[in-house]
Every structure is written in structure tokens, then in C-alpha cells.
Protein backbone atom coordinates (compact mmCIF):
# COMPACT_ATOMS: atom_id res chain seq x y z
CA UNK A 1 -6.02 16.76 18.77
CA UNK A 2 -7.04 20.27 17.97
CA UNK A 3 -9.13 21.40 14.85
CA UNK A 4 -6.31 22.35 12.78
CA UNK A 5 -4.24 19.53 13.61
CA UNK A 6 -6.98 16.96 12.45
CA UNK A 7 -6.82 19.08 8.97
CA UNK A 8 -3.43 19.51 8.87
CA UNK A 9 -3.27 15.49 8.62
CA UNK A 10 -5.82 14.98 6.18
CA UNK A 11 -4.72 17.72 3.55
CA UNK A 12 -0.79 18.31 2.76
CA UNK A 13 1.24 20.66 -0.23
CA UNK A 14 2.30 17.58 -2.99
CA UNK A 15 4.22 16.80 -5.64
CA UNK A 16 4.14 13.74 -7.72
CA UNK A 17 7.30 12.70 -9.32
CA UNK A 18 7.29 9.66 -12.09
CA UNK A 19 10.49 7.61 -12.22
CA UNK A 20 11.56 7.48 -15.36
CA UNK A 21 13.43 4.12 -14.91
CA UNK A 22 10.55 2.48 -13.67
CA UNK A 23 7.40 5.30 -14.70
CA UNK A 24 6.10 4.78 -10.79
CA UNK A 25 4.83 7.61 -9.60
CA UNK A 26 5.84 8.94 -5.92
CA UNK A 27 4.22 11.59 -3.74
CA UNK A 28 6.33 13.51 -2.01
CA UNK A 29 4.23 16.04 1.08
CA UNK A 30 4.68 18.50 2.98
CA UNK A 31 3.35 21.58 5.08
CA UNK A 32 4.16 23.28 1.77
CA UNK A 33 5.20 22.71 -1.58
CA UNK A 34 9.21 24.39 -0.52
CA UNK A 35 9.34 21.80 2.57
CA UNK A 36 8.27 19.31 0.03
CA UNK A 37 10.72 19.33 -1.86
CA UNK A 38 13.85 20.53 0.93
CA UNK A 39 13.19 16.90 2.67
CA UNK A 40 14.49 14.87 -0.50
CA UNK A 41 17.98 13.99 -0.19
CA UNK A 42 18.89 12.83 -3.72
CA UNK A 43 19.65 16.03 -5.98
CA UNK A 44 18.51 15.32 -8.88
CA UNK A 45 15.55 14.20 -8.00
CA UNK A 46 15.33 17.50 -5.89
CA UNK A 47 16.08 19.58 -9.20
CA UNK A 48 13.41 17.25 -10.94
CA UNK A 49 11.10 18.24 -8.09
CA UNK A 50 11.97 21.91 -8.20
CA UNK A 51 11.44 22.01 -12.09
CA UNK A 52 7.76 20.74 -12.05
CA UNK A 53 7.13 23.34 -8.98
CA UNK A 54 8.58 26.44 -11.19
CA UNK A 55 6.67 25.49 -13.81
CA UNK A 56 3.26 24.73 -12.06
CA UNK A 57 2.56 21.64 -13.53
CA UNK A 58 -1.08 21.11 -12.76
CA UNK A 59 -0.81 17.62 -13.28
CA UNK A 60 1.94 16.48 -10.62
CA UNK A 61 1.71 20.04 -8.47
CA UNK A 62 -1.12 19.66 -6.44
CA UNK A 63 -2.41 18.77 -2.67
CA UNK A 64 -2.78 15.31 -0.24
CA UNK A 65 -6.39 15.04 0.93
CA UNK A 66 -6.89 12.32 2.99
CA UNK A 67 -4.04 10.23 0.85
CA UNK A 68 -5.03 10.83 -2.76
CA UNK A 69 -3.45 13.27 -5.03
CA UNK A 70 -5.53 16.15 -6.21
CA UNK A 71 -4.36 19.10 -8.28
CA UNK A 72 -4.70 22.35 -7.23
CA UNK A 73 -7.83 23.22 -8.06
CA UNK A 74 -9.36 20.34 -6.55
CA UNK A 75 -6.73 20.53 -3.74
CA UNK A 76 -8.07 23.62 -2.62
CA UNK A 77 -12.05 22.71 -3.27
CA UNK A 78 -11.66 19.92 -1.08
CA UNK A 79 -9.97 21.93 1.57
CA UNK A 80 -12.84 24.47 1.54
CA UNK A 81 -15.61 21.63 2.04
CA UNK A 82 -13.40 19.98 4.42
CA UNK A 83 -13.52 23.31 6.82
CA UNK A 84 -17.09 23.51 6.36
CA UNK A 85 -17.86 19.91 7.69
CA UNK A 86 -19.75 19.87 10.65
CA UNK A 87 -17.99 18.19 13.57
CA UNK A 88 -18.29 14.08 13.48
CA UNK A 89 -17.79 11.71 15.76
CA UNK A 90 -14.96 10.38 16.07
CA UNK A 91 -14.36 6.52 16.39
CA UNK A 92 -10.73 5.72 17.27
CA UNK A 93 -9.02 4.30 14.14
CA UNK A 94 -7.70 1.16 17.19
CA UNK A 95 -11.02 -0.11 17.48
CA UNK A 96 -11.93 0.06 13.68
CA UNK A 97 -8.66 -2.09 13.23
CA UNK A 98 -9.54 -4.22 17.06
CA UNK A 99 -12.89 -5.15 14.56
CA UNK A 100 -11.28 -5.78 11.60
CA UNK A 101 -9.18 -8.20 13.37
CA UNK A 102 -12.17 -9.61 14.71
CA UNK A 103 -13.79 -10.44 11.79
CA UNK A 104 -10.88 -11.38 10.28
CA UNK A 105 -9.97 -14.23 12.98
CA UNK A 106 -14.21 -15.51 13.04
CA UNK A 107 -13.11 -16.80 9.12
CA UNK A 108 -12.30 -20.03 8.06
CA UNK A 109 -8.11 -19.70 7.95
CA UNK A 110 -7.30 -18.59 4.05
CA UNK A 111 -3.68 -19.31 2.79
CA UNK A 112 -2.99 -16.98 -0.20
CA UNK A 113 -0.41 -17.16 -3.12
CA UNK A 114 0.30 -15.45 -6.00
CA UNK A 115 -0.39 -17.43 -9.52
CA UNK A 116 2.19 -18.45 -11.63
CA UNK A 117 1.68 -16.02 -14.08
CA UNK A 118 2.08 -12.95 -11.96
CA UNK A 119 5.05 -14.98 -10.02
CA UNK A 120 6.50 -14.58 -13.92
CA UNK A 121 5.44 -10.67 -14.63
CA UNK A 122 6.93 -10.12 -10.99
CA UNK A 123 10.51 -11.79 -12.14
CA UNK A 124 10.49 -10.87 -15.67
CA UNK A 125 10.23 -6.99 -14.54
CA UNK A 126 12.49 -7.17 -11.31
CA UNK A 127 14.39 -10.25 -11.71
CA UNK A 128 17.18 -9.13 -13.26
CA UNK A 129 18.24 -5.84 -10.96
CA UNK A 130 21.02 -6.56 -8.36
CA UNK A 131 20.21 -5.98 -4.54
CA UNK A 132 22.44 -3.55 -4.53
CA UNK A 133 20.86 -1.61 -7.68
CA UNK A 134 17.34 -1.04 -6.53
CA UNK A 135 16.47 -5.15 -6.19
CA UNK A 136 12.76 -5.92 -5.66
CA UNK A 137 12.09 -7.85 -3.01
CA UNK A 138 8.30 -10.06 -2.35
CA UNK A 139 6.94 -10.42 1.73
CA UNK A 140 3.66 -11.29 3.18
CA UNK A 141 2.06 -8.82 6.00
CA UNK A 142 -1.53 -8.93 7.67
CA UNK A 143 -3.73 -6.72 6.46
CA UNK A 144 -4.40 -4.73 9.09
CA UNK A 145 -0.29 -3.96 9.84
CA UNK A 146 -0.75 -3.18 5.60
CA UNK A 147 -3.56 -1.10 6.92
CA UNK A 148 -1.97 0.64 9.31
CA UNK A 149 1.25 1.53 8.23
CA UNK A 150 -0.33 3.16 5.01
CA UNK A 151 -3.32 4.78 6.26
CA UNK A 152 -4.22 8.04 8.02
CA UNK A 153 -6.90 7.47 10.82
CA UNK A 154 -9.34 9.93 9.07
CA UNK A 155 -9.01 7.29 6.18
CA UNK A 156 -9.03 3.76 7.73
CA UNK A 157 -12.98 3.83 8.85
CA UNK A 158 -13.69 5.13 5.14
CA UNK A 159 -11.60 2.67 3.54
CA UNK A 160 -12.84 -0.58 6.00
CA UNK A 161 -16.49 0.23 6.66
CA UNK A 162 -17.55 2.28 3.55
CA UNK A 163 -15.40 1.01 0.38
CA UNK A 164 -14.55 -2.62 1.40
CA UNK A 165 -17.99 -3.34 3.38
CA UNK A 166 -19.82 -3.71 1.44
CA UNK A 167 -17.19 -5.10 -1.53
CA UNK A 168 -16.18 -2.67 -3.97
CA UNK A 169 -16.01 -4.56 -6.89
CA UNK A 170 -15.00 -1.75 -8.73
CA UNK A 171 -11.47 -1.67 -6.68
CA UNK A 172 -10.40 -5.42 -6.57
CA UNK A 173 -11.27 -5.38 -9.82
CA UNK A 174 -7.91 -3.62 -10.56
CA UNK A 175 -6.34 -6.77 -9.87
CA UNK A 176 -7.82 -8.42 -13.17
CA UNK A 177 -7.22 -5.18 -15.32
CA UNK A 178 -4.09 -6.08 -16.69
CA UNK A 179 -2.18 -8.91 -18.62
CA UNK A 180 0.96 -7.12 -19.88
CA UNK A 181 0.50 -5.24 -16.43
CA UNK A 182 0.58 -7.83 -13.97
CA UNK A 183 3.65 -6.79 -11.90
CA UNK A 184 2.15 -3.19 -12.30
CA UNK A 185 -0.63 -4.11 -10.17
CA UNK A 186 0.19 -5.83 -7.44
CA UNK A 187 -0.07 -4.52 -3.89
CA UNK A 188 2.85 -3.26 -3.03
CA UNK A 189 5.05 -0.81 -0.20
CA UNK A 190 7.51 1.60 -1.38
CA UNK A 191 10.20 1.55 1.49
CA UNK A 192 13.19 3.45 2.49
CA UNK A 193 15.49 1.69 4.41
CA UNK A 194 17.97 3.42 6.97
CA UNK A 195 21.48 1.75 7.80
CA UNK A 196 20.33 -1.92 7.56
CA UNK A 197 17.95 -2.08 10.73
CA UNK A 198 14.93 -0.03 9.96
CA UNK A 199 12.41 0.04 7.15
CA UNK A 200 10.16 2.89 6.53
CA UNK A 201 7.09 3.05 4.30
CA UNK A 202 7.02 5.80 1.76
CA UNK A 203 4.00 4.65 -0.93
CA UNK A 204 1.67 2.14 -1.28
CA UNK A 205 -0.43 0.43 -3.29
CA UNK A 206 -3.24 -2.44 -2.54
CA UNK A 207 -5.25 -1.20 0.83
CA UNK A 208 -8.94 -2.61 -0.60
CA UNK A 209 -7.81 -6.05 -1.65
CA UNK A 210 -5.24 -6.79 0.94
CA UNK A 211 -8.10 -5.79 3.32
CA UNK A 212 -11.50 -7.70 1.32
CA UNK A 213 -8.29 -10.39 1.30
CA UNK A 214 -8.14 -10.13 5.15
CA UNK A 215 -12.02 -9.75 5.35
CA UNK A 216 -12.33 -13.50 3.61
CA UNK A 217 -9.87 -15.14 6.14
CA UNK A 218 -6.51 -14.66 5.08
CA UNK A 219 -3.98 -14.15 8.19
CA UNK A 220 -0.89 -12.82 5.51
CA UNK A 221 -0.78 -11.31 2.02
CA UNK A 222 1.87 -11.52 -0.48
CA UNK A 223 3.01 -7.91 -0.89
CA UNK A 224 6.67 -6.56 -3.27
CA UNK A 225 8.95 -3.88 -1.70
CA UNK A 226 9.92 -1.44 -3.64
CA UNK A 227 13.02 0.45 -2.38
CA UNK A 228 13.21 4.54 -2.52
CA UNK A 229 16.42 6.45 -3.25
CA UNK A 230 19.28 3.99 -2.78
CA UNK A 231 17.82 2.13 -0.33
CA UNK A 232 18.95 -1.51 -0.16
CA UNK A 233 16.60 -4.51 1.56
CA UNK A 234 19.96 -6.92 1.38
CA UNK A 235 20.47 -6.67 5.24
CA UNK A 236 16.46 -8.03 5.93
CA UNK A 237 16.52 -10.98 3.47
CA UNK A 238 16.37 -14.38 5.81
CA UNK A 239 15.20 -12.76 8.71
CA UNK A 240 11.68 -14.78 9.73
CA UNK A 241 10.03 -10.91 10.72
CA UNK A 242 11.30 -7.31 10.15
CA UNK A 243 9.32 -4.31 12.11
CA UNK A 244 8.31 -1.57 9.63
CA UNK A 245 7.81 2.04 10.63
CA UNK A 246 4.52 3.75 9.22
CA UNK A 247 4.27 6.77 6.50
CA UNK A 248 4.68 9.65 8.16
CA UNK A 249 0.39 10.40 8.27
CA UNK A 250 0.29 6.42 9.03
CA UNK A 251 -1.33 4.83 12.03
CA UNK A 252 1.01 2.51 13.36
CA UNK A 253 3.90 0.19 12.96
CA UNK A 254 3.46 -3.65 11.31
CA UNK A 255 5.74 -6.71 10.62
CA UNK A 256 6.96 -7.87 7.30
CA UNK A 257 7.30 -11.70 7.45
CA UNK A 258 9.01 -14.06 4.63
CA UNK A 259 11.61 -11.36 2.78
CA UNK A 260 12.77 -13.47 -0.21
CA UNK A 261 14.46 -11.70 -3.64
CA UNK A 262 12.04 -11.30 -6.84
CA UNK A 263 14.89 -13.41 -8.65
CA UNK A 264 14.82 -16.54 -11.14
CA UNK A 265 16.20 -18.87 -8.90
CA UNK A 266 13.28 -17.79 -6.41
CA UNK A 267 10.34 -18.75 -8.71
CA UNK A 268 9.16 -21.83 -5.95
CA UNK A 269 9.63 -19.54 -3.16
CA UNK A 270 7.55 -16.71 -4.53
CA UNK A 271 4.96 -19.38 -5.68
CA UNK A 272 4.38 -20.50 -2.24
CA UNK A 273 5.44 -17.22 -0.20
CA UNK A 274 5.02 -17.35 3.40
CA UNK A 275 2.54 -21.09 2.74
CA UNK A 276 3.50 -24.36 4.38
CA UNK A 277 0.34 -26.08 3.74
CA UNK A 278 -2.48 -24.22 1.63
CA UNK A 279 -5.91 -24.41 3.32
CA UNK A 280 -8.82 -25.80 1.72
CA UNK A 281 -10.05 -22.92 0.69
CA UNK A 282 -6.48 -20.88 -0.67
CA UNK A 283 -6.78 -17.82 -2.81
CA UNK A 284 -4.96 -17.94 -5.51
CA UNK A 285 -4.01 -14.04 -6.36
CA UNK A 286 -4.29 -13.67 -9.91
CA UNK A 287 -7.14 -13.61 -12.63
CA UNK A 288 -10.35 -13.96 -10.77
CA UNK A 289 -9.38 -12.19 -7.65
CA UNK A 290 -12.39 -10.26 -7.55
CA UNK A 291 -14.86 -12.72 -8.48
CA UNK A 292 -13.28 -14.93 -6.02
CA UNK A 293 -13.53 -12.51 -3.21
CA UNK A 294 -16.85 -11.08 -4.11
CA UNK A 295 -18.47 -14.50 -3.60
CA UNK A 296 -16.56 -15.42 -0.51
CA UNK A 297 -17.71 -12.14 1.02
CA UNK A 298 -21.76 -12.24 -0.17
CA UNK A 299 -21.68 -15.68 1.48
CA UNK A 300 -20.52 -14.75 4.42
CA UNK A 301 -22.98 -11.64 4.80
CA UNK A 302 -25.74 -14.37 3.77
CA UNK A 303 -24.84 -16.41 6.48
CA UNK A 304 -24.35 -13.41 9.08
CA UNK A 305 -28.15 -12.50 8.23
């Protein structure tokens, strides 16, 4: 990969759009702003996209760098320290995820489920929309296919070795932030699907506690879908594992397992997603999350030392 290629991936022309059904915000990229917005299908989003580009909105017109939004301003800062880095070596993003894996199997086995409380937020915000009419559905992935499907490889060695290890408090702490919020905050993938047989990943949300999850021994994590456009995950419910294709500055592919409807008549499912038996040692996803993980993870570097 040249020079210019390696930048290309890590900075990108964007423009956030906020639903205003749902007041999610979505990123849409580009090699500039114009092919930003030509890719999107749906007019009216389009126009809605075209509208915040005429009028320069500095607050959702802005630049990718390495997978966070920046406006323009800092968009182009970060480009000109980016060209001025000296040349690193490079450790291929496989064996960053080959050790996560690693470290991941050496744990004692961790089953992990959602609490009944966010089960509840997750229903009483989705549980009423039709399949057919943007329906939520819940899954559980590893997190290192949550990893990789999400993340550019310029990003996964930051985001394993310098902002999980050691624990950043600071980020699973998001998962405790909320009350009213607690279907706001919980990982999820924004998805497009394409005739009824693939999945795509569009947005995410989640990478440091799915992987500090991953990092304290759990195999899966409970994770919604949330579908882009029109998309529809009706054809994927029931199926025991469903390949998803990365974002388009993503890794690699991963496998969705457990696709079950954020409805009422779901609650036991969703309490016990993808869990025959919980371990003796199950994380329970809800207020806590990062005290629980914090302690699993100091104990474990105590009893690596």
C-alpha cells in the first residue's frame, strides 16, 4: 500500500446527517464531499445531504480521520499532522486481532446478557415498529468480528493496545451514563441489507466495551441492528449465523449469531440472547458495566505480573 493510499483510508470528505425519526446520527464518506453525497440512494435524504453541504454547516460538514468525525477545521489540522508523521512501523492489523483472540480464549469462558432494564429501554423504543417499517432487531457477535467489520487497520492497534489496554474507564463508562438513555447506548451496527442475503455494516457504536467485554472472557456480545434506508432484516431472523460484510474502510467480514426481533413477545429471548447456561462468572450488561469490567481486567493484569 502506497503513501497516499494509507492516507486516503484514514482521512475521508463527511457529512453527518441526524434522523429526525430516530435523532441518530449517520456519517456518510467519501473521496469528496459531491461523491458523498451522489452514493445515497434515497432522495430526500440526498436533498437533506445537499442542503447542509450548500450551507457549510460546520457542525455536520466536516472530514473522517481515522473513523471520528471532525469539522473542517480540525479535518484539515489533522490531515496536515497526519502528512508530517514520520513513517511507523507497521504491525498487520491480523496479528493484532490473532492476539486479541488469544487473550481472549486464555479467560475463564464469560456468558453475557443484557439486564432487564435495558431488555425494557430496548423494547419500549423499538418494540413497537413493524419489520417491514425499519424493525430493530438484537444479535450477539465476537468481538473481534465487531472489531473488524467496524474498524480501519490504522485504528484497530490504537483502539486494542492503547485505549482498551490498559482499561479506559472513561469509555465503558458510557454504558452507565444514562437511565432514560439506555437503548441510546447500547453497542450497536447500523446495517444495510441487499435483497435478503447480504448484510452490510454502515455505523457503529460499542468497539471499547464489546472489546474490554471480549478482553474479560466473553466469546459473544449482545449487539441491536439498526437498519439504513429501507433495509429490512425479516429474511435473517431464525437463521443460527448470518455473514456480515465490513464498512467500506473495515478490516474484514464477521458472523452475526442469534437474530431475534426487539418485540414484546421477545422479552425472555432478549434476556438470555445467544445463553444456554450462564457461566459462573456472567456479565450482566447494564449498570455497573464498567466497574464490573475494570475489576475483572486489574485482576487479571495482577495475576499476569
Amino acid at each position: 500500500m502506497t503513501a497516499r493510499s494509507a492516507l486516503a483510508r484514514r482521512f475521508m470528505a463527511a457529512i453527518r446527517d441526524i434522523d429526525p425519526r430516530t435523532m441518530r446520527s449517520t456519517h456518510y464518506t467519501g473521496p469528496d464531499h459531491r461523491a458523498a453525497i451522489d452514493q445515497v440512494e434515497d432522495s430526500a435524504l440526498r436533498d437533506r445531504l445537499e442542503t447542509l453541504y450548500r450551507s457549510e454547516d460546520p457542525a455536520n460538514v466536516g472530514f473522517m480521520v481515522d473513523g471520528r468525525f471532525h469539522n473542517r477545521q480540525a479535518g484539515l489540522e489533522a490531515l496536515r499532522a497526519m502528512r508530517s508523521e514520520p513513517r511507523r512501523q507497521r504491525v498487520p492489523p491480523e496479528a493484532i486481532l490473532r492476539e486479541l483472540r488469544r487473550q481472549i480464549a486464555a479467560q475463564p469462558r464469560r456468558t453475557v446478557s443484557w439486564s432487564p432494564e435495558r431488555v425494557d429501554a430496548l423494547i419500549e423504543a423499538y418494540g413497537r415498529q413493524p419489520m417491514s417499517d425499519g424493525g430493530r432487531v438484537a444479535a450477539t457477535i465476537s468481538p473481534d468480528d465487531f472489531l473488524r467489520t467496524t474498524t480501519g487497520r490504522d485504528q484497530i492497534k490504537r483502539i486494542v493496545e492503547e485505549e482498551v489496554l490498559p482499561l479506559d474507564e472513561r469509555m465503558l463508562a458510557l454504558g452507565d451514563a444514562y437511565i432514560h438513555g439506555l437503548a441510546d447506548d447500547t453497542p450497536l451496527l447500523v446495517a444495510r441489507t441487499f435483497d435478503g442475503k447480504r448484510i452490510e455494516v454502515r455505523g457503529h457504536e460499542g468497539r471499547h466495551r464489546n472489546t474490554a467485554m471480549g478482553l474479560a472472557g466473553a466469546r459473544r456480545v449482545p449487539v441491536v441492528l439498526h437498519p439504513q434506508h429501507k433495509s429490512s432484516f425479516e429474511p435473517f431472523i431464525g437463521k443460527k449465523k448470518v455473514r456480515i460484510h465490513p464498512d467500506h474502510f473495515a478490516e474484514g467480514e464477521g458472523m452475526l449469531h442469534d437474530i431475534t426481533p426487539i418485540t414484546p413477545e421477545n422479552r425472555e429471548a432478549l434476556l438470555n440472547l445467544g445463553v444456554r447456561k450462564r457461566s459462573p462468572n456472567h456479565i450482566v450488561y447494564g449498570a455497573g458495566l464498567a466497574a464490573t469490567l475494570a475489576s475483572i481486567l486489574s485482576q487479571r493484569e495482577e495475576e499476569a505480573a
